[in-house]
C-alpha atoms as a PDB file:
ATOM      1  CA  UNK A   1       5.905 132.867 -28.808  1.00  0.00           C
ATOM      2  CA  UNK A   2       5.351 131.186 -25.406  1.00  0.00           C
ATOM      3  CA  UNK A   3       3.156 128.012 -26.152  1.00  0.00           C
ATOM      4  CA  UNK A   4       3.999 124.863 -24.614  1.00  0.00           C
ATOM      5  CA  UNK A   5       3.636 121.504 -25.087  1.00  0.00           C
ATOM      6  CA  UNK A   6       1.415 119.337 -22.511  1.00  0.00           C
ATOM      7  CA  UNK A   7       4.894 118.652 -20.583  1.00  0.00           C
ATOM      8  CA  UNK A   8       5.115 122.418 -20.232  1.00  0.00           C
ATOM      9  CA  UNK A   9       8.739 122.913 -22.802  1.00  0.00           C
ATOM     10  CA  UNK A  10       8.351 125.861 -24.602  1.00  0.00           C
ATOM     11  CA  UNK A  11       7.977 125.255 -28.293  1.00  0.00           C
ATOM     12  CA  UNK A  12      10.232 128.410 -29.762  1.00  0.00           C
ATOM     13  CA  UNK A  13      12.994 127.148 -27.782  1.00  0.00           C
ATOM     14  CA  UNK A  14      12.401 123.309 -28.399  1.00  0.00           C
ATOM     15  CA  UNK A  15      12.469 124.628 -32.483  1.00  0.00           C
ATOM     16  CA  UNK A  16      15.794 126.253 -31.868  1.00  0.00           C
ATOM     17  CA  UNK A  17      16.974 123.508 -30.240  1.00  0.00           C
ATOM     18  CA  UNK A  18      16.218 120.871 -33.233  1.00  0.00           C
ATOM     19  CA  UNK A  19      17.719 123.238 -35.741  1.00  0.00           C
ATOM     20  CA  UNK A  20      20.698 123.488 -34.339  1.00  0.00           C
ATOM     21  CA  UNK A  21      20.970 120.207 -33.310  1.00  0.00           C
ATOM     22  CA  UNK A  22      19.843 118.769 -37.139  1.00  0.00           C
ATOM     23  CA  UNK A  23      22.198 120.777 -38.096  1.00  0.00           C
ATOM     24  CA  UNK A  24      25.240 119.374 -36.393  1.00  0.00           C
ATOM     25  CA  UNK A  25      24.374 116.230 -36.407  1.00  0.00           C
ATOM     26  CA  UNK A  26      23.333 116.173 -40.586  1.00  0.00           C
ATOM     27  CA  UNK A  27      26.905 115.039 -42.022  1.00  0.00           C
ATOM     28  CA  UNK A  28      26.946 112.050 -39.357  1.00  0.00           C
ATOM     29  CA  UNK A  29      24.101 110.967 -41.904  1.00  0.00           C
ATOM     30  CA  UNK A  30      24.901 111.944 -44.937  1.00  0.00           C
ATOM     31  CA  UNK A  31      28.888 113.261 -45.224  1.00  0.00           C
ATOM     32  CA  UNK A  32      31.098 110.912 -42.351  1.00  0.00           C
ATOM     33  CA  UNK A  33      28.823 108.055 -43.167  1.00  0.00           C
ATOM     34  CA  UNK A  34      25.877 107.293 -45.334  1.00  0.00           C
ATOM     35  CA  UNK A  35      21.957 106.579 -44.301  1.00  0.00           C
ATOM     36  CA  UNK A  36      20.030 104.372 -46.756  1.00  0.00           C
ATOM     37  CA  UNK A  37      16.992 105.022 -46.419  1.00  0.00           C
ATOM     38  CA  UNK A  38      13.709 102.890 -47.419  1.00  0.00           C
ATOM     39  CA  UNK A  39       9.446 103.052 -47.148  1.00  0.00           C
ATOM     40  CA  UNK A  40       9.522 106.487 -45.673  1.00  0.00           C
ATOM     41  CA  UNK A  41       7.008 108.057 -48.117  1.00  0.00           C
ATOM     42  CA  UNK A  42       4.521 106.094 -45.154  1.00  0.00           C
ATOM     43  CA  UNK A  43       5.476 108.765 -42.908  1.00  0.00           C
ATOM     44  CA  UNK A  44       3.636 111.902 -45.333  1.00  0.00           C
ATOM     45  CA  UNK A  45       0.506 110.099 -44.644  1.00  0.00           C
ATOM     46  CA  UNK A  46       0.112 109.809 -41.120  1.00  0.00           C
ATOM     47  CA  UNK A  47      -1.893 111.048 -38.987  1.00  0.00           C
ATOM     48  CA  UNK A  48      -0.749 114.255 -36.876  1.00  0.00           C
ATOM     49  CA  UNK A  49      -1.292 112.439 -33.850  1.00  0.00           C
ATOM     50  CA  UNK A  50      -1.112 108.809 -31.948  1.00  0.00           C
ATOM     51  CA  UNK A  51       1.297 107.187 -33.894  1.00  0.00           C
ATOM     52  CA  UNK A  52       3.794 104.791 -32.317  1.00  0.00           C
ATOM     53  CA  UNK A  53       6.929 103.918 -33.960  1.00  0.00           C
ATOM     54  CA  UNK A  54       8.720 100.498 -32.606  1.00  0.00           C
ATOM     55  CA  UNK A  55      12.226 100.200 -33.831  1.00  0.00           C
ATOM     56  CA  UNK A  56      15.555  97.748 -32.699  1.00  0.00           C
ATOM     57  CA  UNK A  57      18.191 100.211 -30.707  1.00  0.00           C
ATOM     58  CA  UNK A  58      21.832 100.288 -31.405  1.00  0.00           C
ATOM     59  CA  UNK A  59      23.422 103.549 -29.661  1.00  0.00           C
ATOM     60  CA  UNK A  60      21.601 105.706 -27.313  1.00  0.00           C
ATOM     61  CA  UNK A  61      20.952 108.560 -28.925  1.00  0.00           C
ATOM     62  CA  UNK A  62      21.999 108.291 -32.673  1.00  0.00           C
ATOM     63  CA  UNK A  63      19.539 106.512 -33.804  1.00  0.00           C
ATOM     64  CA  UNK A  64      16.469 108.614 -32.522  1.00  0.00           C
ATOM     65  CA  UNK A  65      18.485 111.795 -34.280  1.00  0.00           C
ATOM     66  CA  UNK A  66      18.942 109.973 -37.318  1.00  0.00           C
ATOM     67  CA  UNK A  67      14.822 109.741 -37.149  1.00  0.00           C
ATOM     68  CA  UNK A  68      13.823 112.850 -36.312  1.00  0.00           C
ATOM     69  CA  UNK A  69      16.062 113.880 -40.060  1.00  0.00           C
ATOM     70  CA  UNK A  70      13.956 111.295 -41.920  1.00  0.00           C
ATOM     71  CA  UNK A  71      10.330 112.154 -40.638  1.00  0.00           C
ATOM     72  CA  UNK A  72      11.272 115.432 -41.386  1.00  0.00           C
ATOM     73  CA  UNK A  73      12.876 115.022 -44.465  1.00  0.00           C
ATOM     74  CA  UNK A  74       9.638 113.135 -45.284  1.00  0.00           C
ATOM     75  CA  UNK A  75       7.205 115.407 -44.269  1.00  0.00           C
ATOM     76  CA  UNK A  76       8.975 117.878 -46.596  1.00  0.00           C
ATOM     77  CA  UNK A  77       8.486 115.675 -49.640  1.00  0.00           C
ATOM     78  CA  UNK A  78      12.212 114.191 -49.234  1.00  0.00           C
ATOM     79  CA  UNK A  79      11.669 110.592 -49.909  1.00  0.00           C
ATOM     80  CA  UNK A  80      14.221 108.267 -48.740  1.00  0.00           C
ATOM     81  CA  UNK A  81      16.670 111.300 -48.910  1.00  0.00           C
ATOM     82  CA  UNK A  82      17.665 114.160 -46.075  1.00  0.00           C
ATOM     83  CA  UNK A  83      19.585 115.799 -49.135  1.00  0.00           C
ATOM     84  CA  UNK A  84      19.352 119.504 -47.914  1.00  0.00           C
ATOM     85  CA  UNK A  85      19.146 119.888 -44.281  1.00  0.00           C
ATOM     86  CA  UNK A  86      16.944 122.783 -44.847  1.00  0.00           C
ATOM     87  CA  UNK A  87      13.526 120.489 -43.878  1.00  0.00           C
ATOM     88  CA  UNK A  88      14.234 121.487 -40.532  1.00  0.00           C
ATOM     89  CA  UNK A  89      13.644 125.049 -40.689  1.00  0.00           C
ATOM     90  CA  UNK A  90       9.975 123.940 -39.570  1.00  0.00           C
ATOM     91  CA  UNK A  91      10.258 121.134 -38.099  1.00  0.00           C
ATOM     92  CA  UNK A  92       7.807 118.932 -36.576  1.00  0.00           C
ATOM     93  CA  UNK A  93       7.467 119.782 -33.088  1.00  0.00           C
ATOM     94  CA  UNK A  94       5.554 116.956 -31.589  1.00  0.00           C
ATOM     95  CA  UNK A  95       7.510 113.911 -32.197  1.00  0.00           C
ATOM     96  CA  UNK A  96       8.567 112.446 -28.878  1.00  0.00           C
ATOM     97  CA  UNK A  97      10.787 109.425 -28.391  1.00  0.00           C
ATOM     98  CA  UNK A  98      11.019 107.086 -24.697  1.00  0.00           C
ATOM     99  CA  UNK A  99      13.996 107.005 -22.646  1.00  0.00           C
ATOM    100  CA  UNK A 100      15.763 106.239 -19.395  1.00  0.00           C
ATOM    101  CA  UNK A 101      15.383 108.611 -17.071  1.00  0.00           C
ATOM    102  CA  UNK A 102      18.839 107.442 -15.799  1.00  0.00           C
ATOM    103  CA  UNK A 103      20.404 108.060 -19.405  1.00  0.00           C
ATOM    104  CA  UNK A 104      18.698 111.553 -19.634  1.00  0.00           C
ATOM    105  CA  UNK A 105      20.135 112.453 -16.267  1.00  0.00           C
ATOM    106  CA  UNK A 106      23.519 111.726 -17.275  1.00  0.00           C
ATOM    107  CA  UNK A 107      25.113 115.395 -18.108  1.00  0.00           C
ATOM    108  CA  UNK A 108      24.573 118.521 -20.021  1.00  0.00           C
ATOM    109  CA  UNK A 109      23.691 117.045 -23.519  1.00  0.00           C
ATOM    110  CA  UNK A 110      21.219 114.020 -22.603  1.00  0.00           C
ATOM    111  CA  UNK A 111      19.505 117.029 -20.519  1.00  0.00           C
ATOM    112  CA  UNK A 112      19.477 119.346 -23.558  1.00  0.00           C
ATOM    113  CA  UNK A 113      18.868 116.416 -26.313  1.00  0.00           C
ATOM    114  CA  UNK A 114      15.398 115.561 -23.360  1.00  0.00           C
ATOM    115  CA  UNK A 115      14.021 118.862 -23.789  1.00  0.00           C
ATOM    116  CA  UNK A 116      14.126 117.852 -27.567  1.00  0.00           C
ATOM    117  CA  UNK A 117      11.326 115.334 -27.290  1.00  0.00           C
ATOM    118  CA  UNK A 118      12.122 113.169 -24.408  1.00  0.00           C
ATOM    119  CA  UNK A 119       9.492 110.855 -22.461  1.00  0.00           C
ATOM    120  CA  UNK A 120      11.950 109.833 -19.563  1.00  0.00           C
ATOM    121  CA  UNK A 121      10.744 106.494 -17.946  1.00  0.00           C
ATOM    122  CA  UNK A 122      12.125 104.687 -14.978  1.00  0.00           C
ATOM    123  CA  UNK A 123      13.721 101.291 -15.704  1.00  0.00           C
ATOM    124  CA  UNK A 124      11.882  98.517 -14.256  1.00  0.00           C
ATOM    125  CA  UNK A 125      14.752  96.051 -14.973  1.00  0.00           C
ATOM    126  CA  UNK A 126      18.097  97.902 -14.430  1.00  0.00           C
ATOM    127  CA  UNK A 127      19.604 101.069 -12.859  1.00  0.00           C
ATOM    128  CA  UNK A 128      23.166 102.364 -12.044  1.00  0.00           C
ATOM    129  CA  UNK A 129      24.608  99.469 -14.066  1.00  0.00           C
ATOM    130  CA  UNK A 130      22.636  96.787 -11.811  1.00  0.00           C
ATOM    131  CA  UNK A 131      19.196  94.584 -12.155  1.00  0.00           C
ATOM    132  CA  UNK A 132      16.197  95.269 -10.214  1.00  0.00           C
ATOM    133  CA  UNK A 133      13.104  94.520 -10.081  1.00  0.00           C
ATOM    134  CA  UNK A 134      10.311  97.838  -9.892  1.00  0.00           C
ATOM    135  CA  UNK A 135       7.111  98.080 -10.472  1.00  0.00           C
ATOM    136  CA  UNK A 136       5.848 100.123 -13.344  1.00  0.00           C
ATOM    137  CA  UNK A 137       5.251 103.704 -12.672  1.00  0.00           C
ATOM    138  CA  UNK A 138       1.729 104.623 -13.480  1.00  0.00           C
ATOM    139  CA  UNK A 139       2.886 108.216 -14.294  1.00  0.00           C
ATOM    140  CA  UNK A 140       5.194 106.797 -17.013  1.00  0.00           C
ATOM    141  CA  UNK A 141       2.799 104.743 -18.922  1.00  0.00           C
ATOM    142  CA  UNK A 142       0.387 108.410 -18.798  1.00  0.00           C
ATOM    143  CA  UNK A 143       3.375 110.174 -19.732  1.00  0.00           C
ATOM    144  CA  UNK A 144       3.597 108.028 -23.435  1.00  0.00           C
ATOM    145  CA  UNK A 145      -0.203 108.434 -23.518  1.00  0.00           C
ATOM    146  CA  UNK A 146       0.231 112.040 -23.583  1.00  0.00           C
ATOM    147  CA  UNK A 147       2.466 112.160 -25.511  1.00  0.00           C
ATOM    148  CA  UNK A 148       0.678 110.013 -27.973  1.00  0.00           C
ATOM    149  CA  UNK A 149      -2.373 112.026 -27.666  1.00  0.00           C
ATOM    150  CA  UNK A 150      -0.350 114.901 -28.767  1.00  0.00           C
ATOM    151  CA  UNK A 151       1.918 113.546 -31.680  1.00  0.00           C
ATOM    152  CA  UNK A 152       3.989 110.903 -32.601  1.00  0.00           C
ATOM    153  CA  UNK A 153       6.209 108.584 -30.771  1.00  0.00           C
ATOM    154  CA  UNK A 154       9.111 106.781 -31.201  1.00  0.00           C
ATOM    155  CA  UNK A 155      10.233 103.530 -28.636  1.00  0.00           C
ATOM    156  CA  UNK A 156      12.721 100.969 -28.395  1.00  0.00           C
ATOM    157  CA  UNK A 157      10.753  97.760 -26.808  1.00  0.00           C
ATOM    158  CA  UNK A 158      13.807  95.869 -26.387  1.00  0.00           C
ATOM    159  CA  UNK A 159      15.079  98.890 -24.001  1.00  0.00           C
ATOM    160  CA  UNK A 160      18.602  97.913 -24.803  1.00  0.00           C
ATOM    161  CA  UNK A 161      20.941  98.544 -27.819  1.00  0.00           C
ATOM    162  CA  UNK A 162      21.606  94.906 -27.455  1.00  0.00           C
ATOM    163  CA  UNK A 163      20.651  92.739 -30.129  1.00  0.00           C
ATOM    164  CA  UNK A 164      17.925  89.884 -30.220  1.00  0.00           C
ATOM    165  CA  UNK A 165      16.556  90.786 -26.418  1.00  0.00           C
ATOM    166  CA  UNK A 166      13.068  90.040 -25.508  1.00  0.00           C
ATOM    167  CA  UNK A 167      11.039  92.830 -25.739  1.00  0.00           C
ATOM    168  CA  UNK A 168       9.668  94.470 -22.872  1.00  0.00           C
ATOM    169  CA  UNK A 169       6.099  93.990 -21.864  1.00  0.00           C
ATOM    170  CA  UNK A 170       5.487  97.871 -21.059  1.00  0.00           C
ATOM    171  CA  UNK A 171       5.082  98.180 -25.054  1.00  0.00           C
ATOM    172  CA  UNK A 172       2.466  95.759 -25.566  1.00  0.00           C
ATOM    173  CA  UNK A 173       0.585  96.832 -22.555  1.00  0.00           C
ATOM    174  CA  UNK A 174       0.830 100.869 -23.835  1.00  0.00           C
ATOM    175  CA  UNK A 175      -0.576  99.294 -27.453  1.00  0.00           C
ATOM    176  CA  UNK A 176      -3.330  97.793 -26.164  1.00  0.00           C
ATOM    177  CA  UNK A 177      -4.326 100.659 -23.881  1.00  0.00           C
ATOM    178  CA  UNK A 178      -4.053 103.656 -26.410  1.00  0.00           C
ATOM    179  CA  UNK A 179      -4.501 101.999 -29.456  1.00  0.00           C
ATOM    180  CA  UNK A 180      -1.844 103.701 -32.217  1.00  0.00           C
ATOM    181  CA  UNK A 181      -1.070 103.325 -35.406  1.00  0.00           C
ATOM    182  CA  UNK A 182       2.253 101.332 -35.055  1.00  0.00           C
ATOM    183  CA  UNK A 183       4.701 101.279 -37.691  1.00  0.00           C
ATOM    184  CA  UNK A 184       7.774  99.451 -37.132  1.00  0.00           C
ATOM    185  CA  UNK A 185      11.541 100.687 -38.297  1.00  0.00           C
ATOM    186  CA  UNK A 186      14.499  98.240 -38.726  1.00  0.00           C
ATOM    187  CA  UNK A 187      18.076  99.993 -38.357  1.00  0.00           C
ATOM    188  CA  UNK A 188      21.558  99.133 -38.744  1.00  0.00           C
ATOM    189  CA  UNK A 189      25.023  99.928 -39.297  1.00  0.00           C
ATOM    190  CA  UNK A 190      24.585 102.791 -36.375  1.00  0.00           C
ATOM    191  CA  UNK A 191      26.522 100.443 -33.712  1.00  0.00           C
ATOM    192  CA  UNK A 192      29.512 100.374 -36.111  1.00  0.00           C
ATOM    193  CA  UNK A 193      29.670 103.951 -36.974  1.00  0.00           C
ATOM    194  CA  UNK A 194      28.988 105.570 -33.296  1.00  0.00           C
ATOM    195  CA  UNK A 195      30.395 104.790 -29.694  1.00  0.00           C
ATOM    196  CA  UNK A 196      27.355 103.236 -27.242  1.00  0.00           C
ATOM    197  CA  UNK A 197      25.845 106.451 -26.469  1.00  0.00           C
ATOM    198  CA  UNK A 198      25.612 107.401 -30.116  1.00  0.00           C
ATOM    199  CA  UNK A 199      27.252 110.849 -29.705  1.00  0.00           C
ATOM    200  CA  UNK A 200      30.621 109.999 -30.437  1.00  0.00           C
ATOM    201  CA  UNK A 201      31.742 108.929 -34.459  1.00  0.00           C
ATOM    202  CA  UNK A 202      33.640 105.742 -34.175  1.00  0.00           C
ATOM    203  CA  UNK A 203      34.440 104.934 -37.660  1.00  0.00           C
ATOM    204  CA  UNK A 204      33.720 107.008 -40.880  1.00  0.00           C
ATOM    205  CA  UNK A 205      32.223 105.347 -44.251  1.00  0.00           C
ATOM    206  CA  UNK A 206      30.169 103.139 -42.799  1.00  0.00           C
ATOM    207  CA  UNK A 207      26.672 102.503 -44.534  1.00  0.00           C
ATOM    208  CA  UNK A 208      23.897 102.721 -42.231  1.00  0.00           C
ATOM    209  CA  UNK A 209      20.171 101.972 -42.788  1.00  0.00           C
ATOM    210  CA  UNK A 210      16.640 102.620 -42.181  1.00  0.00           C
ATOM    211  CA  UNK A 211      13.790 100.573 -43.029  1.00  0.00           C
ATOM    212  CA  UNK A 212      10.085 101.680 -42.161  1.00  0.00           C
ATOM    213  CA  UNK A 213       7.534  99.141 -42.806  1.00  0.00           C
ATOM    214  CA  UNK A 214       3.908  99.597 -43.375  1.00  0.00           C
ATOM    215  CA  UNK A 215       1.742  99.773 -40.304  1.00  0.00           C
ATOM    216  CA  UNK A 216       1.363  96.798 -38.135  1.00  0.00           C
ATOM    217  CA  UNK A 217      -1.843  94.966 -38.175  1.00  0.00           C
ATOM    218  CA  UNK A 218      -3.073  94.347 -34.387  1.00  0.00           C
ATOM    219  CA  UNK A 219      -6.389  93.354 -33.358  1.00  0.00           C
ATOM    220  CA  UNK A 220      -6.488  95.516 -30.235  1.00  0.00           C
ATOM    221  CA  UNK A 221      -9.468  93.562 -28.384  1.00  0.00           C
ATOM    222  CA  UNK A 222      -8.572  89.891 -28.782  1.00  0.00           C
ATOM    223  CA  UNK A 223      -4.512  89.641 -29.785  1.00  0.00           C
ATOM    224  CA  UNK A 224      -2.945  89.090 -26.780  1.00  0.00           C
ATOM    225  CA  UNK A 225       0.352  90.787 -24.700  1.00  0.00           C
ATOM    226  CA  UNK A 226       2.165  87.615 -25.776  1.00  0.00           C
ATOM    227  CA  UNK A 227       0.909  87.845 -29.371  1.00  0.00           C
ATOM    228  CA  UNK A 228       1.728  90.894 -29.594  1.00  0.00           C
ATOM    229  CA  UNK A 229       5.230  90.875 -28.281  1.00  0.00           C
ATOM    230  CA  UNK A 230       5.882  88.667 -30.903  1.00  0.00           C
ATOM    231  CA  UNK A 231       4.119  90.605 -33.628  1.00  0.00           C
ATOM    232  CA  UNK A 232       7.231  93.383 -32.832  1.00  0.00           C
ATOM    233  CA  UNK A 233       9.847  90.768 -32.668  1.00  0.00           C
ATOM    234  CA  UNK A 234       9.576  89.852 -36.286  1.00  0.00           C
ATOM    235  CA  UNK A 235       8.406  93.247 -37.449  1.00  0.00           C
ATOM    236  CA  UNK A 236      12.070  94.841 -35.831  1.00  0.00           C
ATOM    237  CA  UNK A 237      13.312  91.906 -37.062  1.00  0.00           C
ATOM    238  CA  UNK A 238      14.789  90.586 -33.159  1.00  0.00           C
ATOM    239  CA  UNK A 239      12.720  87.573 -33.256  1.00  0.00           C
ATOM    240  CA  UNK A 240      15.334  84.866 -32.863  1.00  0.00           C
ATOM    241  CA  UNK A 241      14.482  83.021 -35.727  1.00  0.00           C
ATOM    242  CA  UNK A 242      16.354  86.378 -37.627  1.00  0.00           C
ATOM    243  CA  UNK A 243      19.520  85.192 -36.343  1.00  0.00           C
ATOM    244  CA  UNK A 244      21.945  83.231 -38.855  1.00  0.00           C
ATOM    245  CA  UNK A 245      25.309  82.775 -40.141  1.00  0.00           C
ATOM    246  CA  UNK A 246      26.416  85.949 -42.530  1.00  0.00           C
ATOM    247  CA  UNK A 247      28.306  83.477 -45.622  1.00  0.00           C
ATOM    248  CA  UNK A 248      31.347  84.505 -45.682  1.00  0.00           C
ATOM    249  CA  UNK A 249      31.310  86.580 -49.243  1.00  0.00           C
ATOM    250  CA  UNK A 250      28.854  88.218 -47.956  1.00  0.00           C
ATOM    251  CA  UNK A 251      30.704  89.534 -44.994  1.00  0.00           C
ATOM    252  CA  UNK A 252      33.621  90.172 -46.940  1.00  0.00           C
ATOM    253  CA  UNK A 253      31.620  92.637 -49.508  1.00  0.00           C
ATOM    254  CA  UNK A 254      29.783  94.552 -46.778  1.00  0.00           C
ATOM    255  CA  UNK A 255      33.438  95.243 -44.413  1.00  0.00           C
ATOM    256  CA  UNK A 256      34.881  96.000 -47.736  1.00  0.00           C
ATOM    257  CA  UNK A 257      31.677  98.529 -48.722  1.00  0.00           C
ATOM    258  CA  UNK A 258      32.501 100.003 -45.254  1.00  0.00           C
ATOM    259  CA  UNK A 259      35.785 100.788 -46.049  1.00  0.00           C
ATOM    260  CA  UNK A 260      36.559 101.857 -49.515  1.00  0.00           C
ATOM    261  CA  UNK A 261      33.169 103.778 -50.795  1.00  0.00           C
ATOM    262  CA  UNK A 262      33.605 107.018 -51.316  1.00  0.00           C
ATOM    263  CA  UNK A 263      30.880 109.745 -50.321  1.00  0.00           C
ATOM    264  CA  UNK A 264      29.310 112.479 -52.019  1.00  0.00           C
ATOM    265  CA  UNK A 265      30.002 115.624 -49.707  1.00  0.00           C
END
């Protein structure tokens, strides 16, 4: 009844909480809009424990949400489906996912959707709307170690939701160090549907996606940060080499997808 988790949240309440909070959130992913989902019969045969999931970033908090449905879903024997928001009766409790300490600050909900799973960092880069320059907090980097040590994690190197940024050098350094199982996921169609912070619907029938890829092969000893870097560029598909012109039938098909398809409530 009163077990913790190593950063000392209560695990009844953090099961309440991600009930509830699947549940309000389910018909953002399958009712207003749509998820497609693809490869996530990898997630049943994980480990329980130090695995890192990489993915691009689009709104602040929709997309980690729209995770925590799928790994569940998955781990329930829904493949590439949260049909039946019922997986989250029991939900796995020891996913975690990285964010701005800043952003988790920010108000009632960031504060309750932290206690949730959050490792909050400190920005290196930017804070308050303005770049700095900090050094890395030790304590953060052992914070994502422990976190690893006790489940699963979920990062955005790029630690924007703007597209095609470099990604940060914190992630290679924290993959080199501890060593996961990294499997990268490629999203989109979240940055249409929500506002920036992901907790606001901004346009209905939109199709969003999720791709998880097999894990990524890194030689841990000899690859290095650089090498590695780029390793996540092309597997979250932000290397700039992914950017190109969309032909123009193309676009023309996927706005008019977006706006005529019909949903199954």
């Amino acid at each position: 009844m009163f077990k913790r988790n190593p950063f000392g949240h209560y695990l009844i309440l953090k099961k309440w909480l991600i009930r509830y909070l699947g549940f309000m959130t389910h018909r953002r992913y399958r009712g207003f809009n749509e998820l497609k989902i693809e490869g996530s019969e990898i997630i049943k045969n994980l480990p329980d424990t130090n695995v890192l999931f990489i993915s691009n970033h689009q709104t602040y908090f929709a997309d980690v949400v729209a995770m925590f449905h799928v790994f569940n879903a998955s781990l329930k024997g829904r493949i590439d489906s949260i049909k039946n928001v019922g997986y989250l009766w029991s939900p796995k409790l020891n996913i975690y996912y990285v964010a701005a300490k800043e952003t988790m600050k920010a108000g009632l909900l960031p504060r309750i959707l932290a206690y949730a799973g959050s490792v909050s960092i400190e920005r290196t880069w930017r804070e308050g709307g303005k770049e700095i320059n900090r050094q890395v907090k030790f304590s953060d980097i052992t914070n994502i170690g422990t976190a690893l040590d006790d489940g699963w994690v979920i990062t955005f190197p790029q630690g924007t939701t703007q597209p095609f940024r470099p990604v940060r050098k914190g992630t290679a350094h924290i993959i080199k160090r501890y060593q996961p199982i990294i499997i990268p996921i490629v999203i989109d169609g979240f940055r249409r549907s929500f506002d920036k912070k992901g907790l606001m619907i901004k346009k209905r029938g939109i199709l969003q996606s999720m791709i998880i890829k097999p894990p990524l092969e890194i030689d841990y000893d000899n690859e290095s940060v650089e090498d590695i870097l780029e390793k996540i560029q092309y597997a979250i598909e932000q290397h700039p080499t992914f950017l190109k012109v969309i032909p123009k039938e193309e676009l023309e098909a996927k706005q008019k997808l977006d706006v005529t398809r019909q949903w199954d409530f």
